[in-house]
C-alpha atoms as a PDB file:
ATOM      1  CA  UNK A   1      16.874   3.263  41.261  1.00  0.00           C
ATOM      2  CA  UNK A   2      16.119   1.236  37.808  1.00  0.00           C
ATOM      3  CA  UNK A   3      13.077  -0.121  37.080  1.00  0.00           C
ATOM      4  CA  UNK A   4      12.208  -3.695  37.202  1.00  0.00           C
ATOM      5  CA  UNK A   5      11.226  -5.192  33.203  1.00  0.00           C
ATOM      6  CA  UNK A   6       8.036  -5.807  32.460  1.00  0.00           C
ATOM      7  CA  UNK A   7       7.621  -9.801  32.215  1.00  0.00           C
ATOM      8  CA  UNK A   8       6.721 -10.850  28.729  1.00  0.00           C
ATOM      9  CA  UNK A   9       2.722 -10.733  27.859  1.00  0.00           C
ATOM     10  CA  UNK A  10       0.951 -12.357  25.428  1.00  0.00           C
ATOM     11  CA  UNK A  11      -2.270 -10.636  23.572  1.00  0.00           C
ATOM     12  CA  UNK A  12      -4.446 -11.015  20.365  1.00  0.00           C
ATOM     13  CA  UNK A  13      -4.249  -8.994  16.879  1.00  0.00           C
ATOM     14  CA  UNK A  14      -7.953  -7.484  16.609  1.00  0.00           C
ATOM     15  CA  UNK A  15      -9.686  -4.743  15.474  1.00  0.00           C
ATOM     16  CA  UNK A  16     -10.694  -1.891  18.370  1.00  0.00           C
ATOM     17  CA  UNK A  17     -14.345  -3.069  17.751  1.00  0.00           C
ATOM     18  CA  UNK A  18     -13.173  -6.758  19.494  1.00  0.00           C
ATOM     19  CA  UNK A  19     -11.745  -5.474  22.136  1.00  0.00           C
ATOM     20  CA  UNK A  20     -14.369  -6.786  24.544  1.00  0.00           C
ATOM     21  CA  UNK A  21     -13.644 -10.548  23.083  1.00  0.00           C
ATOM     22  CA  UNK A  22     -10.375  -9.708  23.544  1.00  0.00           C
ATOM     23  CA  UNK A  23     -10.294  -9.420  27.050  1.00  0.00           C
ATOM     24  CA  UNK A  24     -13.238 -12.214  27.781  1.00  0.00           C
ATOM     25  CA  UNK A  25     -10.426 -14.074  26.227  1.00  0.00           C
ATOM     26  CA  UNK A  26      -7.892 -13.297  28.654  1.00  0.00           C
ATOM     27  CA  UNK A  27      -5.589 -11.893  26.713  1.00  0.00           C
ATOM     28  CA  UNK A  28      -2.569  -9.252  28.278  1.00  0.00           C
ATOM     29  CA  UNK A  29      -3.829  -6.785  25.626  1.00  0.00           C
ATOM     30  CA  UNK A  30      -5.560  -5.673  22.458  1.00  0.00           C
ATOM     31  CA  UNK A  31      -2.496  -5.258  19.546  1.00  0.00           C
ATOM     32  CA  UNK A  32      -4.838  -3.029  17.599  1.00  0.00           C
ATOM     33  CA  UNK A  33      -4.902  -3.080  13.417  1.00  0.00           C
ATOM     34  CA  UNK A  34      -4.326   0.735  12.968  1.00  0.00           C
ATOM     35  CA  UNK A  35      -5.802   1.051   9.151  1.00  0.00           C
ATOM     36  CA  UNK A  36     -10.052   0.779   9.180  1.00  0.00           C
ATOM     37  CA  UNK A  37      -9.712   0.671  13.373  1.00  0.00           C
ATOM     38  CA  UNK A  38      -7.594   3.691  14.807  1.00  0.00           C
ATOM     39  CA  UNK A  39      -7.359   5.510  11.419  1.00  0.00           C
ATOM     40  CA  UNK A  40      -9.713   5.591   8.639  1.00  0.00           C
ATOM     41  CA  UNK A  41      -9.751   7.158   5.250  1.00  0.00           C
ATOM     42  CA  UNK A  42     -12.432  10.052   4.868  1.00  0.00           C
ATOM     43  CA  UNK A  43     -14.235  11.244   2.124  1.00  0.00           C
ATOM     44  CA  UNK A  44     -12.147  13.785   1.297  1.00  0.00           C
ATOM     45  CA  UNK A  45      -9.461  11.224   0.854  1.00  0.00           C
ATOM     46  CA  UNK A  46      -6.944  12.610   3.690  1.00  0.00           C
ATOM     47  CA  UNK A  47      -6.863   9.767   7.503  1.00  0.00           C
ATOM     48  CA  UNK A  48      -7.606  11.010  10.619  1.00  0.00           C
ATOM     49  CA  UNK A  49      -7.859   9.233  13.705  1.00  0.00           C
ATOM     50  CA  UNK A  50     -11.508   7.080  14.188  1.00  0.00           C
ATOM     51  CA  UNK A  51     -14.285   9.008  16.141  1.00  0.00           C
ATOM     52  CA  UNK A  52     -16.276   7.548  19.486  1.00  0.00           C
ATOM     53  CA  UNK A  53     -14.376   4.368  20.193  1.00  0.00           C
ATOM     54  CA  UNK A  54     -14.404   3.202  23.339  1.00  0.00           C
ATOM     55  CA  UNK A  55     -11.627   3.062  25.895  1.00  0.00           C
ATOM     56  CA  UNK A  56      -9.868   0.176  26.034  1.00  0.00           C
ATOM     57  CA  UNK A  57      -6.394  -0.454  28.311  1.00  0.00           C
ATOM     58  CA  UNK A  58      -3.124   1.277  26.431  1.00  0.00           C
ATOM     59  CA  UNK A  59      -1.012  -1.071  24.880  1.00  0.00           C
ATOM     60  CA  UNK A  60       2.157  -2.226  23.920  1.00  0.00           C
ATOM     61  CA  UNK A  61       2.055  -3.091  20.136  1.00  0.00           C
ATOM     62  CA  UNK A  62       0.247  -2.544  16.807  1.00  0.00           C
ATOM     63  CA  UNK A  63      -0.316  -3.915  13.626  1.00  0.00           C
ATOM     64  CA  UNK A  64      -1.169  -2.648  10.059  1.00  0.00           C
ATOM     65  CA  UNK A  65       0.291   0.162   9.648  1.00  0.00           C
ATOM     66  CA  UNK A  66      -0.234   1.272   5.640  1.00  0.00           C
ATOM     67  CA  UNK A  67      -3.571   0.282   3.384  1.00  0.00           C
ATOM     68  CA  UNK A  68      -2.727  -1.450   0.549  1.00  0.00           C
ATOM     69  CA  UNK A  69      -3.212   0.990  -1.852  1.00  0.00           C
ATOM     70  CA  UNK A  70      -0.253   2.976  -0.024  1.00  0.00           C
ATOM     71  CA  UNK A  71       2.807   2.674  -2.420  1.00  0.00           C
ATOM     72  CA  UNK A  72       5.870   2.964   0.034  1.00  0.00           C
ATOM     73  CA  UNK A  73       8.332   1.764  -2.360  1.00  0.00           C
ATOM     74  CA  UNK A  74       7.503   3.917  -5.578  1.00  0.00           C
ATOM     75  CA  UNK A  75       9.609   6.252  -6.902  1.00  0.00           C
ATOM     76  CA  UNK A  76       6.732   8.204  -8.571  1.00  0.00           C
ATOM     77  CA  UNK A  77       5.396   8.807  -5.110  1.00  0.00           C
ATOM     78  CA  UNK A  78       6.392  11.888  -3.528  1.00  0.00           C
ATOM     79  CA  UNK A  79       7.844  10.930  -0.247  1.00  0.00           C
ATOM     80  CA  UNK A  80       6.146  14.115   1.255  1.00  0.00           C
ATOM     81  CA  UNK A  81       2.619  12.006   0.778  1.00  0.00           C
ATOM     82  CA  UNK A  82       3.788   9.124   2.537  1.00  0.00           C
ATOM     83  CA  UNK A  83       5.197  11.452   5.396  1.00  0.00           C
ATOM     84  CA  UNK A  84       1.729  13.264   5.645  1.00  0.00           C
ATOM     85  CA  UNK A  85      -0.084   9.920   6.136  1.00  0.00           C
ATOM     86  CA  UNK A  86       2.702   8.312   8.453  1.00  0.00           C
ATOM     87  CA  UNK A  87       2.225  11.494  10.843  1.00  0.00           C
ATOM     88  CA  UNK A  88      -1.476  11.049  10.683  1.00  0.00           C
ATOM     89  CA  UNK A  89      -1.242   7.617  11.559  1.00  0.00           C
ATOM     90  CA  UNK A  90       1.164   7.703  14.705  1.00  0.00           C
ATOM     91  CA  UNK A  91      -1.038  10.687  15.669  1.00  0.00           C
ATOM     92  CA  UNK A  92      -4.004   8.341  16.173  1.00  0.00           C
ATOM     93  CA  UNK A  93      -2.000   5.313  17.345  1.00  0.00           C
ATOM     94  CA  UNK A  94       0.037   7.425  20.297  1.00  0.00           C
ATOM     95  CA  UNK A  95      -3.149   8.126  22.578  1.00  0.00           C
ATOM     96  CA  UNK A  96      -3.546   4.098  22.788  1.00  0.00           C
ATOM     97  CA  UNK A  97       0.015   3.430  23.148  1.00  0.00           C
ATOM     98  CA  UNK A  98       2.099   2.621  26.477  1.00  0.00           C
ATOM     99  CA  UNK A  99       5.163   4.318  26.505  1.00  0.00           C
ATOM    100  CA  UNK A 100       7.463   2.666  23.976  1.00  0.00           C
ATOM    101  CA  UNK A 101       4.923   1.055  21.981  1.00  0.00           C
ATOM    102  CA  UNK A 102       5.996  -0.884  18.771  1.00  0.00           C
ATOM    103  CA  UNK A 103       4.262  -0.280  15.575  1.00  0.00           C
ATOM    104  CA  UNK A 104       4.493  -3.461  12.988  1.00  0.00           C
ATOM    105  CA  UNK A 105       5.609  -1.808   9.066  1.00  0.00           C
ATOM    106  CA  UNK A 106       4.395  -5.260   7.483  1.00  0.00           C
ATOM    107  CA  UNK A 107       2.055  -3.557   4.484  1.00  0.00           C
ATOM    108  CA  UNK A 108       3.213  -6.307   1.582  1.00  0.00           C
ATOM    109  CA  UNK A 109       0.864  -4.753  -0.815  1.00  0.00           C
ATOM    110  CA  UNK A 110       2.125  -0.970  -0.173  1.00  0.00           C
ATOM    111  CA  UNK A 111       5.775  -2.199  -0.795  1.00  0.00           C
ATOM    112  CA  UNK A 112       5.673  -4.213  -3.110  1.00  0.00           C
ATOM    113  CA  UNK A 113       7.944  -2.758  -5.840  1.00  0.00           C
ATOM    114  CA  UNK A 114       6.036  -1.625  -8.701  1.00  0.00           C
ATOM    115  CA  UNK A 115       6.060  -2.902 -12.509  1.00  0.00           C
ATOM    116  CA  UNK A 116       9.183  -0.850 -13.901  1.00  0.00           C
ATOM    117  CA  UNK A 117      10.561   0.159 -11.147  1.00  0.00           C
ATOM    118  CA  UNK A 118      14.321  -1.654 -10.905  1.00  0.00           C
ATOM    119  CA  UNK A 119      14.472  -3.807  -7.198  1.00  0.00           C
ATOM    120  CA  UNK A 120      17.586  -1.033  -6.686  1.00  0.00           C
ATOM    121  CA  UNK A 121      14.903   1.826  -7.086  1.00  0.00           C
ATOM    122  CA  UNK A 122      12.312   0.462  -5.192  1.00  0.00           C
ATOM    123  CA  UNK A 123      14.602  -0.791  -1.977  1.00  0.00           C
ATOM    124  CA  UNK A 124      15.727   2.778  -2.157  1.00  0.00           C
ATOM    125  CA  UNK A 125      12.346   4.350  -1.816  1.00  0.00           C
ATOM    126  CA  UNK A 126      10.680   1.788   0.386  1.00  0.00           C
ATOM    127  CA  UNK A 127      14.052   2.835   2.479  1.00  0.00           C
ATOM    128  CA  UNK A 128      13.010   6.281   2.735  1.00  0.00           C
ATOM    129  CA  UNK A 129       9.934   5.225   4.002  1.00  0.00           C
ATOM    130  CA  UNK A 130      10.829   3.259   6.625  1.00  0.00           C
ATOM    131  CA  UNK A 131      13.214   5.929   7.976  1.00  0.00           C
ATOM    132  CA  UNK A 132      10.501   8.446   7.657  1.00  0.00           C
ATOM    133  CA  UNK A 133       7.747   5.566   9.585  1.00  0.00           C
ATOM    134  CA  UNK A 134      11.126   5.903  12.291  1.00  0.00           C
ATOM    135  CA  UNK A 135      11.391   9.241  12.963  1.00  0.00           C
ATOM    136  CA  UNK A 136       7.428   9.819  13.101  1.00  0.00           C
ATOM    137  CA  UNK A 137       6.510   6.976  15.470  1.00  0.00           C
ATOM    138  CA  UNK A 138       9.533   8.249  17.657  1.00  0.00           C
ATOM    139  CA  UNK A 139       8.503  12.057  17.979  1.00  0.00           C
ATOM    140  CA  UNK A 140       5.736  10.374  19.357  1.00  0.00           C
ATOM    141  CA  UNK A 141       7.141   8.019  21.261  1.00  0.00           C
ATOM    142  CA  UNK A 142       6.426   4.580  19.489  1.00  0.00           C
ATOM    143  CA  UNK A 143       8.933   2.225  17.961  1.00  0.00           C
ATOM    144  CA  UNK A 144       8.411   1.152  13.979  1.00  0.00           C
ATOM    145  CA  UNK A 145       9.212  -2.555  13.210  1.00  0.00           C
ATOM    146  CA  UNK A 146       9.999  -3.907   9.958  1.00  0.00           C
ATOM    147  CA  UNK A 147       8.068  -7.457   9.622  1.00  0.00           C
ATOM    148  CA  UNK A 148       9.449  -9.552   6.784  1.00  0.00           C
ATOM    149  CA  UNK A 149       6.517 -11.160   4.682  1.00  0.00           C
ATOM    150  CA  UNK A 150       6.170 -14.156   2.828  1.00  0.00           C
ATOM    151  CA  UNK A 151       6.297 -13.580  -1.286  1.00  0.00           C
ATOM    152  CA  UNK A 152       2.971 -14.763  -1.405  1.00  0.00           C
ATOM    153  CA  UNK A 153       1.957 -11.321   0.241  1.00  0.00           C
ATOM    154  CA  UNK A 154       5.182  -9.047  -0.458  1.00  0.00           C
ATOM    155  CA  UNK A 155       8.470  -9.008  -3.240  1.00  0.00           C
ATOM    156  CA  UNK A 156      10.708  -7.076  -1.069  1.00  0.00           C
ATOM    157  CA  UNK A 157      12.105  -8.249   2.150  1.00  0.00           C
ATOM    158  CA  UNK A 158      10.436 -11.792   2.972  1.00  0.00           C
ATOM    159  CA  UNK A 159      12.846 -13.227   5.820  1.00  0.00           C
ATOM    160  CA  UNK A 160      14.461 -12.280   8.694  1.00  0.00           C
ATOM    161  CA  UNK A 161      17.684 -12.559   7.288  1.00  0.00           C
ATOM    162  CA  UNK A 162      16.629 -10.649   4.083  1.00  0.00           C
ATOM    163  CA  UNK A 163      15.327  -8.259   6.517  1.00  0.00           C
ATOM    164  CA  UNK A 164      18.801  -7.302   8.787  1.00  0.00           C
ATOM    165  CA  UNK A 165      20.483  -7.348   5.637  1.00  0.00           C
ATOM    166  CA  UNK A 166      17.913  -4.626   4.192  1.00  0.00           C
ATOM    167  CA  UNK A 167      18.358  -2.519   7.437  1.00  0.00           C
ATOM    168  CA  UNK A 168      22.162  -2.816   7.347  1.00  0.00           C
ATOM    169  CA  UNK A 169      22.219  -1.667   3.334  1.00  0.00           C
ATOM    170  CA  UNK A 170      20.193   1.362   3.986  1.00  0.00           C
ATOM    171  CA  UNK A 171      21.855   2.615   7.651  1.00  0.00           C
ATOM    172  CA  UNK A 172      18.882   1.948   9.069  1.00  0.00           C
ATOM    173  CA  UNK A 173      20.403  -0.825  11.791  1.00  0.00           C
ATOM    174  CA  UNK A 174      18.492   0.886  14.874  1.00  0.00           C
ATOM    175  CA  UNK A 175      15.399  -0.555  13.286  1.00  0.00           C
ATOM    176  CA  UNK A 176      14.599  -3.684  14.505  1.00  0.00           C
ATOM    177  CA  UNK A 177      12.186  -6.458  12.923  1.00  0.00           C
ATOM    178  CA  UNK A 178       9.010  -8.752  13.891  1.00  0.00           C
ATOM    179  CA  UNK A 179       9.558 -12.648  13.779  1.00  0.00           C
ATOM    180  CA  UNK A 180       6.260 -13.817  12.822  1.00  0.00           C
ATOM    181  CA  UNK A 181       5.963 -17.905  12.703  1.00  0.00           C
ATOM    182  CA  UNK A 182       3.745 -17.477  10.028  1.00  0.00           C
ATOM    183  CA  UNK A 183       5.937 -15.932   7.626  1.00  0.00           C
ATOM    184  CA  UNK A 184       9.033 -18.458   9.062  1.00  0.00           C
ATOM    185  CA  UNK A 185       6.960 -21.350   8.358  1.00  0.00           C
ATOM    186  CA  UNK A 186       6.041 -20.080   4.388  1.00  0.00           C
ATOM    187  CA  UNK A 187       9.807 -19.258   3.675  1.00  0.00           C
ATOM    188  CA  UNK A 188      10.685 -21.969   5.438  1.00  0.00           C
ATOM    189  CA  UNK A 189      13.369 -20.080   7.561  1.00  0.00           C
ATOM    190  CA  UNK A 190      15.181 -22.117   9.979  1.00  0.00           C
ATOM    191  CA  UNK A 191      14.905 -21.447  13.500  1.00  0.00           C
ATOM    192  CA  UNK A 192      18.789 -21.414  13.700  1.00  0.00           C
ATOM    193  CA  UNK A 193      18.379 -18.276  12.223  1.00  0.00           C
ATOM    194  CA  UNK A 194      15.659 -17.072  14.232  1.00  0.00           C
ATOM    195  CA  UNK A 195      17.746 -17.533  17.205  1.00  0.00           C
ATOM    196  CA  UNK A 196      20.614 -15.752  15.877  1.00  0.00           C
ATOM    197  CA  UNK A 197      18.866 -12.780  14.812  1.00  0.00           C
ATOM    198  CA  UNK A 198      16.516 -12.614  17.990  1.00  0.00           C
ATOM    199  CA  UNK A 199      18.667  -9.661  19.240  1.00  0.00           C
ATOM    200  CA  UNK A 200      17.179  -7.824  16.121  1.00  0.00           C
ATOM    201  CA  UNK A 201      13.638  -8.582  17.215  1.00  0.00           C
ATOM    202  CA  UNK A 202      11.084  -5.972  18.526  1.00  0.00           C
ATOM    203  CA  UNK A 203       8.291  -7.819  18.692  1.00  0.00           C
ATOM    204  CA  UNK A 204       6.487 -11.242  18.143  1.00  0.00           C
ATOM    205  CA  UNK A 205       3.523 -12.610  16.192  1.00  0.00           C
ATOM    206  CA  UNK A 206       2.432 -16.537  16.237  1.00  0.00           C
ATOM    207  CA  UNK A 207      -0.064 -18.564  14.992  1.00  0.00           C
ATOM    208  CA  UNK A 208      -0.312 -22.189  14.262  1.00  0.00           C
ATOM    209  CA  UNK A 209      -0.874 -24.584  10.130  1.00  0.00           C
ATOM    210  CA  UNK A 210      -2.621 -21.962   8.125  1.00  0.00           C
ATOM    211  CA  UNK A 211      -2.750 -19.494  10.659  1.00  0.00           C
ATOM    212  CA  UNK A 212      -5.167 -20.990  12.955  1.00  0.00           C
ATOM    213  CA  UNK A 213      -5.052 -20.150  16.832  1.00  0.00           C
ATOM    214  CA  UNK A 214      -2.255 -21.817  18.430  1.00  0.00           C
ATOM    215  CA  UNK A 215      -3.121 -25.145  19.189  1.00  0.00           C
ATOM    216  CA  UNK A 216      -4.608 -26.185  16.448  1.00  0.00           C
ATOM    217  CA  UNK A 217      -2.528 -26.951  14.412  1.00  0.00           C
ATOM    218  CA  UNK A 218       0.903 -28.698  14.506  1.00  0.00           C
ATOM    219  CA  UNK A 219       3.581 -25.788  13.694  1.00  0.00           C
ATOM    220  CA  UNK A 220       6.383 -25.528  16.320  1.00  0.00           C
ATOM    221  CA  UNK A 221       5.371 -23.137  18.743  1.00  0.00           C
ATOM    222  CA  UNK A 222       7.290 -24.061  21.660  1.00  0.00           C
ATOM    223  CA  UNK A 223      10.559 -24.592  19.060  1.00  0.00           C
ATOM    224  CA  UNK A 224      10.076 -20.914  17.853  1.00  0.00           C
ATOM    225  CA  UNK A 225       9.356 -18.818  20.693  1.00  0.00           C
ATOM    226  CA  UNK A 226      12.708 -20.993  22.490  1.00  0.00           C
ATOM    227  CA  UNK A 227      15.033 -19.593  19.707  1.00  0.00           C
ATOM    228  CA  UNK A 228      13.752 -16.132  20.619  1.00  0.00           C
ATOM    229  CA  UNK A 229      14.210 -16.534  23.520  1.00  0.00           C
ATOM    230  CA  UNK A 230      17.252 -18.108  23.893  1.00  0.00           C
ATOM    231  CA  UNK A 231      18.785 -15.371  21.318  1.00  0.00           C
ATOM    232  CA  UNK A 232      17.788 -12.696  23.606  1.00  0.00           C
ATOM    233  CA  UNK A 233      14.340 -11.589  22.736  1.00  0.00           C
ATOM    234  CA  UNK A 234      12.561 -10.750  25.929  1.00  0.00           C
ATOM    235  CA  UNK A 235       8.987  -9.055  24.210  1.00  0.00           C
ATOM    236  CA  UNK A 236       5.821  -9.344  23.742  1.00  0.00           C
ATOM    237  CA  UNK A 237       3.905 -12.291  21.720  1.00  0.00           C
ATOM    238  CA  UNK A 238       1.014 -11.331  20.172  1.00  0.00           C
ATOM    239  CA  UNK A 239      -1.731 -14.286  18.150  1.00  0.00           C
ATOM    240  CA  UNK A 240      -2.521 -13.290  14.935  1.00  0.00           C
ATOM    241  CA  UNK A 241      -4.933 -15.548  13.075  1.00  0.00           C
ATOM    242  CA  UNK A 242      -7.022 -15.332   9.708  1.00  0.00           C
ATOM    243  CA  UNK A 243     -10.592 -16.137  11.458  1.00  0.00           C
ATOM    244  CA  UNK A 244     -11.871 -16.728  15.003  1.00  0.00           C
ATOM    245  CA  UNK A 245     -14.868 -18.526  14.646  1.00  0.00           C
ATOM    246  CA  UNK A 246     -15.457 -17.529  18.494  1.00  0.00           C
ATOM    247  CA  UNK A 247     -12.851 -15.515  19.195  1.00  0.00           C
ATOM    248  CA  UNK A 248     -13.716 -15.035  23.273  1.00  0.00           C
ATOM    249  CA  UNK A 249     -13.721 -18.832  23.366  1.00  0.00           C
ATOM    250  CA  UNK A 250     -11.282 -19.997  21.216  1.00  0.00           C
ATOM    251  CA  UNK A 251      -8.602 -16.978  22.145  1.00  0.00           C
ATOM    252  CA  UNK A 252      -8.459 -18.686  25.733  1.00  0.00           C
ATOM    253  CA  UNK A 253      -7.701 -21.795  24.487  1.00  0.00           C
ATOM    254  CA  UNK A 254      -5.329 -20.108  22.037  1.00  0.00           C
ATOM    255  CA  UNK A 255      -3.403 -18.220  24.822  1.00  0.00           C
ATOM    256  CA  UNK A 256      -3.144 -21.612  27.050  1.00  0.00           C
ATOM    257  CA  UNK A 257      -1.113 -22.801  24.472  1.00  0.00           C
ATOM    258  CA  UNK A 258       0.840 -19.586  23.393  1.00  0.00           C
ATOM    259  CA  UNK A 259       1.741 -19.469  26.996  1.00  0.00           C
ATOM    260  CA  UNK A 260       2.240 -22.885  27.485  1.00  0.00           C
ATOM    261  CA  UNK A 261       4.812 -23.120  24.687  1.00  0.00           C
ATOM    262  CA  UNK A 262       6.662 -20.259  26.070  1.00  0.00           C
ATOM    263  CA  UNK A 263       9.951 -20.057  27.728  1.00  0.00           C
ATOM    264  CA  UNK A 264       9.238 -17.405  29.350  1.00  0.00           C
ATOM    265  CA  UNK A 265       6.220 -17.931  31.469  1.00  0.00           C
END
């Protein structure tokens, strides 16, 4: 007997301390930021997972993976000390997590190549980093996504193309990527390619001019989530926005048009 596919949901990008606007919202779930909410940095300097948060409903992606200060694509950094804070991290993530959960590698500051380091040095470190993030989120049963980032946040892998041809490069094809409008919109990628690379999609952030909530703004929603969908993505989309002035009330309002823009509903 197979089971049936759960239908695409749509939730918001918070911290764990929002989670009650969150849902007032009406959102399908909390994508948790995993750096300063799940994990946090003690004073001995080592992470460990956050202490006394509430319980909120598992779920099925999450976002920030790596503080800034994290340099993923150094040479100079032993790859052991990105492998003890990668297994620290999906170790706090996993009890929140539905089964299969996607984890978002965006982190532009923690791989952004560093001065006098060659681009062919630095791709092959922040390589070894993502294939460490992979085999970490999967012994505990997460998926880690590659997000490209504009080159206002990031220099190393800023579109969706640069990003499958970063994965092919490195044997690291079985990764698969975020499309996040956001970043589309800054590198002005076309939606052509969205659509043709939507098979290579995990997951889905969207947000509207400047990163408002959807509806806002006049960015093409409904054109963006139809190449995904028409190319075969059948995910999650998750709002991620700079501010919510009130998030409880504005996230509704965000979702109606997230949801009205989408194929899939």
């Amino acid at each position: 007997m197979t089971s049936t596919p759960t239908p695409a949901q749509h939730g918001i990008i918070a911290a764990h301390a929002r989670a009650d606007e969150v849902a007032a919202a009406g959102s399908d779930y909390l994508e948790q930021s995993v750096v300063g909410s799940l994990l946090v940095e003690h004073p001995t300097g080592e992470w460990g997972p956050a202490a006394g948060l509430a319980p909120v409903p598992p779920a099925p992606s999450f976002a920030m993976l790596c503080p800034g200060t994290m340099r993923v694509s150094d040479p100079a950094v032993p790859l052991a000390e990105t492998e003890t804070y990668l297994r620290a991290a999906f170790a706090a993530i996993a009890p929140w997590a539905r089964p299969g959960a996607t984890v978002v590698l965006g982190s532009g500051g923690a791989r952004r190549i560093p001065e006098g380091v060659s681009r062919a040095d630095g791709e092959q470190r922040f390589a070894g980093s993502v294939r460490l993030a992979r085999d970490h989120a999967a012994e505990q049963g997460l998926e880690v996504l590659l997000e490209p980032l504009h080159q206002g946040e990031t220099d190393l892998v800023n579109t969706l193309e640069q990003g499958a041809a970063f994965l092919d490069t490195h044997d690291l094809s079985d990764v698969r990527m975020v499309a996040d409008l956001f970043h589309v919109m800054l590198e002005d990628e076309s939606l052509e390619t969205v659509q043709r690379l939507a098979g290579r999609v995990g997951h889905a952030h969207i947000a509207d001019t400047d990163r408002r909530p959807p509806g806002q703004g006049d960015w093409p929603l409904a054109e963006f989530l139809t190449a995904l969908r028409d190319g075969g993505y059948a995910g999650h989309v998750s709002i991620e926005c700079f501010t919510w002035e009130d998030l409880a009330v504005e996230g509704r309002a965000a979702l109606a048009a997230v949801r009205e823009a989408d194929p899939a509903v």
